[in-house]
Protein backbone atom coordinates (compact mmCIF):
# COMPACT_ATOMS: atom_id res chain seq x y z
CA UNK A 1 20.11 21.15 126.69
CA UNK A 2 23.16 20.20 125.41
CA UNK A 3 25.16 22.76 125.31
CA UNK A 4 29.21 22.98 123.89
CA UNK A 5 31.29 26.10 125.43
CA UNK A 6 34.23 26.44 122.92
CA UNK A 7 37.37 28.19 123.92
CA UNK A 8 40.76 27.01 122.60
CA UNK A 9 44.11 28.92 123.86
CA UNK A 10 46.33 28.56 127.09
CA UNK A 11 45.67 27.38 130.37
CA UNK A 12 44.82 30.74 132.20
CA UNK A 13 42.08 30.91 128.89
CA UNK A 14 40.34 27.65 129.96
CA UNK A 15 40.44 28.26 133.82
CA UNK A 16 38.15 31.90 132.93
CA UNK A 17 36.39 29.50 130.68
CA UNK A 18 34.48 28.12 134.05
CA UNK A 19 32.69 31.05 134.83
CA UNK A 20 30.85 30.42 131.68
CA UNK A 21 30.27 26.83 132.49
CA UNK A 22 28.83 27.60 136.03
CA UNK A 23 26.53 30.43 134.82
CA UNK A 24 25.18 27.80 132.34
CA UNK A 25 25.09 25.42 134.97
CA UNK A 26 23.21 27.41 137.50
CA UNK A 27 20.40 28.91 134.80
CA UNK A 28 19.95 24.95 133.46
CA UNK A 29 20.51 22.93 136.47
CA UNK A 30 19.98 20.14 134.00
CA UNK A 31 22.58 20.75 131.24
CA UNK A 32 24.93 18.92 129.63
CA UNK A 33 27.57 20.87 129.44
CA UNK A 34 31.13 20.08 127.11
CA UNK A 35 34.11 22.30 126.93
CA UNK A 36 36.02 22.07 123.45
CA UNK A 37 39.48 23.46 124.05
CA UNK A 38 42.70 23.35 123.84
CA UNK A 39 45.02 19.98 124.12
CA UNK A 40 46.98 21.86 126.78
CA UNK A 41 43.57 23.28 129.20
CA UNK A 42 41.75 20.23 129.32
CA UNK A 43 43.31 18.37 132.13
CA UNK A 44 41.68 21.37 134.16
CA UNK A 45 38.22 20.16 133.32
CA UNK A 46 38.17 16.48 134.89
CA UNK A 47 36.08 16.00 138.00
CA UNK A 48 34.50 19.32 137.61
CA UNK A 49 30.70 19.82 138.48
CA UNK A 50 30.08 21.64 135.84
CA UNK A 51 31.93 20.13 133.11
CA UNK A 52 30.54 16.66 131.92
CA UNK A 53 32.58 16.27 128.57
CA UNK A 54 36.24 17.31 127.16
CA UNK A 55 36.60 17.73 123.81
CA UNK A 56 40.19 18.81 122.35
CA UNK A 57 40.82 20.30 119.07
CA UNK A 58 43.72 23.02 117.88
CA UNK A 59 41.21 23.97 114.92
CA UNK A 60 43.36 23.23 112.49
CA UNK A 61 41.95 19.49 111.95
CA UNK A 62 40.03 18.95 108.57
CA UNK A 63 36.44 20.29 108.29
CA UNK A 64 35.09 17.02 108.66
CA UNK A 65 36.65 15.87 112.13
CA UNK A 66 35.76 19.88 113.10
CA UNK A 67 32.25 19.15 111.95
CA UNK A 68 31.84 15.87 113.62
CA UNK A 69 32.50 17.80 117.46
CA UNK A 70 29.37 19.00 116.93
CA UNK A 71 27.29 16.30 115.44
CA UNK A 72 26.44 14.71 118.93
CA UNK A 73 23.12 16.15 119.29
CA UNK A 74 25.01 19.36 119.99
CA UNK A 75 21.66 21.87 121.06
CA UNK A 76 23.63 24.73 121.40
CA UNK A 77 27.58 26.05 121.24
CA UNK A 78 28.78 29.39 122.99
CA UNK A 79 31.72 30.74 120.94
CA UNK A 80 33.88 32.44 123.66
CA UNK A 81 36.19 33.91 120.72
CA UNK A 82 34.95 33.61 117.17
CA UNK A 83 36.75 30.57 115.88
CA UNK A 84 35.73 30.81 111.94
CA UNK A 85 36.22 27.02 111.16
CA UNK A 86 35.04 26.42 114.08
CA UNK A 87 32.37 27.79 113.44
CA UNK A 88 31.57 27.29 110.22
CA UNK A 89 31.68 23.11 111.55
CA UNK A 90 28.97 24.04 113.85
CA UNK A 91 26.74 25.55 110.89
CA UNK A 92 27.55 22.34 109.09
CA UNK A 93 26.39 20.07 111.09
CA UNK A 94 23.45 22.62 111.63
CA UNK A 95 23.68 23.33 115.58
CA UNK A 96 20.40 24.74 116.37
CA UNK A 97 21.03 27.70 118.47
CA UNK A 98 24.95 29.33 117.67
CA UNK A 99 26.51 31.95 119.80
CA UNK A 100 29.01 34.35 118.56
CA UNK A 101 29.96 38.07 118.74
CA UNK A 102 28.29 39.80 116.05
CA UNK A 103 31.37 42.24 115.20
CA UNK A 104 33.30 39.86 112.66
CA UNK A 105 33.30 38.70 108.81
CA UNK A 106 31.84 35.40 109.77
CA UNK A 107 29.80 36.17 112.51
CA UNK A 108 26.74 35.28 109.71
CA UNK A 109 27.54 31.54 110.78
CA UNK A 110 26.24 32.07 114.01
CA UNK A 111 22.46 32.66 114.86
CA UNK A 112 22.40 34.74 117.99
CA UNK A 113 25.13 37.53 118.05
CA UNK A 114 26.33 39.41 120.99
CA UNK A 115 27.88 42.90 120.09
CA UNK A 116 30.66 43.65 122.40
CA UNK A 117 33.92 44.91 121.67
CA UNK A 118 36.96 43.31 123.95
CA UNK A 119 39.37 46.29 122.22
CA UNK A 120 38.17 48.45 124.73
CA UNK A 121 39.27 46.31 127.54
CA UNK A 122 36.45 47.69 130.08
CA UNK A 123 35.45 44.40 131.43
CA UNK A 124 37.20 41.18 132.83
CA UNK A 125 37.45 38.02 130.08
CA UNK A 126 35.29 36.26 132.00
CA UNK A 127 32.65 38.84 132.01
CA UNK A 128 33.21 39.23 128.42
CA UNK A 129 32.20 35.82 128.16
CA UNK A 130 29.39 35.75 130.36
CA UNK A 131 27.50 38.63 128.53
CA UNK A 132 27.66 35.83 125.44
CA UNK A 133 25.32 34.02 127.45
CA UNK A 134 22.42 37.15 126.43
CA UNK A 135 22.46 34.81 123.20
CA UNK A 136 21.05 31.78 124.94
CA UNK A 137 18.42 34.14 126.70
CA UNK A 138 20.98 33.67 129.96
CA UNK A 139 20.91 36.85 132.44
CA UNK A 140 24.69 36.18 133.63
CA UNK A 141 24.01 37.95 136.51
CA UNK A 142 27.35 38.68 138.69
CA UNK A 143 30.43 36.61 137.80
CA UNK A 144 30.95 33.30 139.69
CA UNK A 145 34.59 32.98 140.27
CA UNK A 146 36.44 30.22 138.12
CA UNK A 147 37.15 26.95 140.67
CA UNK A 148 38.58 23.95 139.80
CA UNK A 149 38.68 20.63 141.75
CA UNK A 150 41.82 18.62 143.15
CA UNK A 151 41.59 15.08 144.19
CA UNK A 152 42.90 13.84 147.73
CA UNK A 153 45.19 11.68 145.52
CA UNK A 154 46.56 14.42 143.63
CA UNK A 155 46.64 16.65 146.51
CA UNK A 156 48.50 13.61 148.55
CA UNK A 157 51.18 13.56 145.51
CA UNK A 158 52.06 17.18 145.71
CA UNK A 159 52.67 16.79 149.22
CA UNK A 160 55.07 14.21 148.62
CA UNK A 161 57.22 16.06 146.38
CA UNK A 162 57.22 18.45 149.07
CA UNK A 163 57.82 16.54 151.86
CA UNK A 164 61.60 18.03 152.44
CA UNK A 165 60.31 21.36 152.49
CA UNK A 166 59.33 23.66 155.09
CA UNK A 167 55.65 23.70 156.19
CA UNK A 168 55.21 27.22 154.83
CA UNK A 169 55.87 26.89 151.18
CA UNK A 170 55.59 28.81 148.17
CA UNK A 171 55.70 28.29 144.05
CA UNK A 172 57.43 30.41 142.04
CA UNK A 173 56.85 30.70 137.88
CA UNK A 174 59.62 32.21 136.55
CA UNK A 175 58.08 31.08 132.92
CA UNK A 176 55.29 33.00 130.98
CA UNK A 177 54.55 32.76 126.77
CA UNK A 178 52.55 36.04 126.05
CA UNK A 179 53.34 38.06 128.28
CA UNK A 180 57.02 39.72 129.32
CA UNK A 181 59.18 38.23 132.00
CA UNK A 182 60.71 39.59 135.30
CA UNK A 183 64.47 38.22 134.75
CA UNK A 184 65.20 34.58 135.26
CA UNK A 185 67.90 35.95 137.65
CA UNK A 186 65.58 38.07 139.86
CA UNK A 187 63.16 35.19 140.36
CA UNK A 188 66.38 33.21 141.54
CA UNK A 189 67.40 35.99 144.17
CA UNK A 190 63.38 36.28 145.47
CA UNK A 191 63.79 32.26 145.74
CA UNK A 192 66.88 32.24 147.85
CA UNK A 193 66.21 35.25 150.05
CA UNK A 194 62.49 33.52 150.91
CA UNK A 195 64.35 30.53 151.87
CA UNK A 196 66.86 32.40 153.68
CA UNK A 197 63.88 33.50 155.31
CA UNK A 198 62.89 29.97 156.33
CA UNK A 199 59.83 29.89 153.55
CA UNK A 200 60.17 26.43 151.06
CA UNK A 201 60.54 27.13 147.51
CA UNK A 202 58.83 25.14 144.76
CA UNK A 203 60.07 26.09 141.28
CA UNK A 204 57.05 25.03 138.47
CA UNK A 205 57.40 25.89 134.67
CA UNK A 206 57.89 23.44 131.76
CA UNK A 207 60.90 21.94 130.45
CA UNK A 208 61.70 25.01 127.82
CA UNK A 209 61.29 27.58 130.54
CA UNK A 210 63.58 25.29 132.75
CA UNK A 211 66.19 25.76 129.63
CA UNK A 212 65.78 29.30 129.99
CA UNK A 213 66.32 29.71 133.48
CA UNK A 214 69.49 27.59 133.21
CA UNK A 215 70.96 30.02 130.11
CA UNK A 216 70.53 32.96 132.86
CA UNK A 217 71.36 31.45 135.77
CA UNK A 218 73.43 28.67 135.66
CA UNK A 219 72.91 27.58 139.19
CA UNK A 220 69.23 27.14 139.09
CA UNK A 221 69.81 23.82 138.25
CA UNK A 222 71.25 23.37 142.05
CA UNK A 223 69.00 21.99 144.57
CA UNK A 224 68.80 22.33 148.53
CA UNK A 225 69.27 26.20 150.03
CA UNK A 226 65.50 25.30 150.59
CA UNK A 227 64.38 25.27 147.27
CA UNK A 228 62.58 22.85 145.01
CA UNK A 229 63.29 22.70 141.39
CA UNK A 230 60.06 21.08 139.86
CA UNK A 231 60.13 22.70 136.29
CA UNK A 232 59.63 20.10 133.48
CA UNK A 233 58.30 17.28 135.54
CA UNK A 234 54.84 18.06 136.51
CA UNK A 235 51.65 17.85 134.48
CA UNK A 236 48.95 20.16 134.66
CA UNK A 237 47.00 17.77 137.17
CA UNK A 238 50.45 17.34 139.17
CA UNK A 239 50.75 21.02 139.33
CA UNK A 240 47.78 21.91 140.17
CA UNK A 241 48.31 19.20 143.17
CA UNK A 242 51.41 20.78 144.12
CA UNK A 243 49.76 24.52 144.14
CA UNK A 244 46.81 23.49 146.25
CA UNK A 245 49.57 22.80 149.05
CA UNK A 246 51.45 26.10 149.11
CA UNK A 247 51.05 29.35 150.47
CA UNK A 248 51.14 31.79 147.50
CA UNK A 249 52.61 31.81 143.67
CA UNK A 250 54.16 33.98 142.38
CA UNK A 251 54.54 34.50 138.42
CA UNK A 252 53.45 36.69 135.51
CA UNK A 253 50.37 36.80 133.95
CA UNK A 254 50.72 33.48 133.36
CA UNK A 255 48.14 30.02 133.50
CA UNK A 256 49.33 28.98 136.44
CA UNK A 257 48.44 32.12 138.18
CA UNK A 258 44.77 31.46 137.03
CA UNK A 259 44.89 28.38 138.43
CA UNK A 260 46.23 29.16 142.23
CA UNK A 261 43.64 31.65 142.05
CA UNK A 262 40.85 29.05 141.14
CA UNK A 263 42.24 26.77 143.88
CA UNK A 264 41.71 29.70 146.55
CA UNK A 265 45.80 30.32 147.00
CA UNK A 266 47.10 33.83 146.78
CA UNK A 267 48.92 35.25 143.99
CA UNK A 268 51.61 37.65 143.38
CA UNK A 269 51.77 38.58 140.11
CA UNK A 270 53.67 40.66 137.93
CA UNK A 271 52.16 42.22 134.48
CA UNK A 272 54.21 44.04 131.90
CA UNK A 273 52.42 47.99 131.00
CA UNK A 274 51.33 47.01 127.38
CA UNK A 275 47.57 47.36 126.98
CA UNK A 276 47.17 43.66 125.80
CA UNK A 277 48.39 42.28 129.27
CA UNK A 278 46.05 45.06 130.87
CA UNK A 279 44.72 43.70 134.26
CA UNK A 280 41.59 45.19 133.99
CA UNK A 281 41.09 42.11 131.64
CA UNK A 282 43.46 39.38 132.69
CA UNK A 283 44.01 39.43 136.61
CA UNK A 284 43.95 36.20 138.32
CA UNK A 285 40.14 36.34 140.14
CA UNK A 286 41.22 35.73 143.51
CA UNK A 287 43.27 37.06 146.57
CA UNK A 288 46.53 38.56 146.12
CA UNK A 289 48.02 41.74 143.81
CA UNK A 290 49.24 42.10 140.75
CA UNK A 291 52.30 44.60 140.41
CA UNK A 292 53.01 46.71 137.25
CA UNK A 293 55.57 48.94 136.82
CA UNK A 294 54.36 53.12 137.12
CA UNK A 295 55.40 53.29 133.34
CA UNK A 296 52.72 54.21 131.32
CA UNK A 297 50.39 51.67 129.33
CA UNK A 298 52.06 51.38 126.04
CA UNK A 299 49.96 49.59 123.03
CA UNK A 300 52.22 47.06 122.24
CA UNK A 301 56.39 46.33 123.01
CA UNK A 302 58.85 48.14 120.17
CA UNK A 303 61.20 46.19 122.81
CA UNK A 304 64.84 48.05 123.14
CA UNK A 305 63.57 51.26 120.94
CA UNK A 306 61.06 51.92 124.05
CA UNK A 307 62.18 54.65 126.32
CA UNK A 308 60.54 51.91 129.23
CA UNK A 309 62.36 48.94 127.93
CA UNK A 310 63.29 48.38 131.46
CA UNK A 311 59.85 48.05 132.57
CA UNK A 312 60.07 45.22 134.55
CA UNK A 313 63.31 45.31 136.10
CA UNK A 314 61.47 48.02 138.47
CA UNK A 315 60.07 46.12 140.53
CA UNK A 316 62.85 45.17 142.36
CA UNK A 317 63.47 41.95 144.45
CA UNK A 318 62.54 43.88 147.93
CA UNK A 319 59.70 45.08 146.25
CA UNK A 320 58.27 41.66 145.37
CA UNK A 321 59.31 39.72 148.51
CA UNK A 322 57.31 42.52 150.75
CA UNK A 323 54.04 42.02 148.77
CA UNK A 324 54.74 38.19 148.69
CA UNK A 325 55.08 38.59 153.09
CA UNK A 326 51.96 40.84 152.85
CA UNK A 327 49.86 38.32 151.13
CA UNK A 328 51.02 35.45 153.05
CA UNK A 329 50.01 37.12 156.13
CA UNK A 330 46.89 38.42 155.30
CA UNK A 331 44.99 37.56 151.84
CA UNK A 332 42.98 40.03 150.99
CA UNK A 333 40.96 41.24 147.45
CA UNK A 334 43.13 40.88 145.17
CA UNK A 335 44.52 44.65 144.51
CA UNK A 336 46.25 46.33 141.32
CA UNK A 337 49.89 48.28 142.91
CA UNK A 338 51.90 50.48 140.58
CA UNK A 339 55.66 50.94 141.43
């Protein structure tokens, strides 16, 4: 079998996109398996085990290029979220078997639907898209936790840029796109008081969230006091070689969070209340905690109108630095702590 898993989105979307792969993998030891995703997830796929082919596409190309991802004796393609040109390109070039949730509009262009509701937010995404697998006659059985491979190269390279730095080193992500931030300025002050502490520093995040922590806090751009500003210079291969070297990460609900936990590296991370971000649905699968604020779970940000608009800026810098000790010390199943 042949068999496409299409999910497009961010980089914390394709790492929960494994568990899919590895489930197929492990019911059809002899599967080809491709992942169609997003330009900005696939460098997570190369030298995987369970991932033969990348395919990249925003799904905004014409119909034709859409169709012709699928005309490569395509048996079967697993719809992790109902793309409708998507598709309605794998109809087209007439995919024999189709899988889709059965709950939208278009779900008529797939062949086997799978009624679940992700609204109610009662499962994990990757167990959301395991149970997809019912429409390939696949018993998911219990979820396999995401992995991804790093080469000793690119493992050798992210101990190079850290060579300067102490032997017990963390990242920190003061970036995030969906979800709200801690303040650039409390990342900063966690940074400095772990180095303080002796602990190396690795700052990761792309060039535009370097530009933000700059606007807040000017000094960021500084190096030495232990700390190692590698925002904007990394790509997704490089970071993921720098991760595999350090101790913890801490961040939002962010990609890279996804990806320490796939590498087996603790995570601290810190999720905003709204219902969208719950962890329920979007926790790293690994070692670790995530910390929310004890607001309650709101259905979406009205931002300064919101008697909680502070949300964040509860969890203080002493509370973060003693879960980030904790976790250092002792990783342990990943737990959800309100303060």
């Amino acid at each position: 079998m042949n068999v496409t898993i299409v999910r497009l989105g961010g980089i914390g979307d394709g790492v929960l996109a494994l568990s899919t792969a590895a489930a197929v993998r492990k019911a059809w030891p002899g599967s080809r398996i491709t992942m169609l995703c997003g330009e900005r997830a696939a460098p997570l796929f190369e030298h995987h085990p369970d991932v033969e082919r990348t395919q990249v596409a925003s799904g905004d190309e014409p119909t034709r290029e859409l169709v012709a991802l699928f005309r490569d004796a395509v048996d079967a393609a697993v719809f992790l979220m109902p793309y409708r040109r998507l598709m309605w390109a794998a109809f087209r070039a007439r995919v024999p078997l189709r899988v889709a949730t059965g709950y939208r509009w278009h779900s008529v262009l797939a062949n086997r639907r799978v009624y679940q509701h992700r609204k109610h937010f009662t499962k994990h995404e990757a167990e959301y898209n395991l149970d997809l697998l019912r429409g390939l006659g696949i018993e998911p059985g219990p979820l396999i936790p995401p992995t991804l491979i790093v080469t000793d190269a690119e493992r050798q390279d992210g101990a190079a840029r850290m060579s300067a730095m102490p032997a017990a080193c963390i990242a920190i992500h003061p970036g995030g796109v969906t979800s709200r931030r801690w303040s650039s300025r409390r990342y900063w002050d966690l940074a400095l008081r772990m180095a303080s502490r002796g602990i190396g520093v690795v700052l990761t995040g792309s060039a535009e969230e370097q530009a933000v922590l700059r606007q807040e806090v000017p000094e960021a751009h500084e190096h030495g006091h232990g700390v190692l500003n590698l925002m904007g210079q990394l790509t997704v291969r490089q970071l993921m070689g720098v991760l595999a070297g350090v101790r913890a990460v801490v961040s939002g609900s962010t990609g890279p969070a996804h990806i320490a936990a796939a590498l087996g590296i603790p995570t601290v991370s810190l999720y905003d209340p709204r219902r969208l971000s719950a962890p329920i649905r979007w926790r790293p699968l690994g070692t670790g905690v995530v910390l929310q604020p004890a607001v309650p779970e709101c259905p979406k940000c009205i931002f300064d109108a919101c008697p909680y608009w502070d949300c964040l800026d509860r969890l203080t810098v002493d509370h973060v630095g003693e879960q980030l000790i904790d976790v250092m010390r002792a990783p342990k199943p990943l737990t959800v702590v309100s303060i």
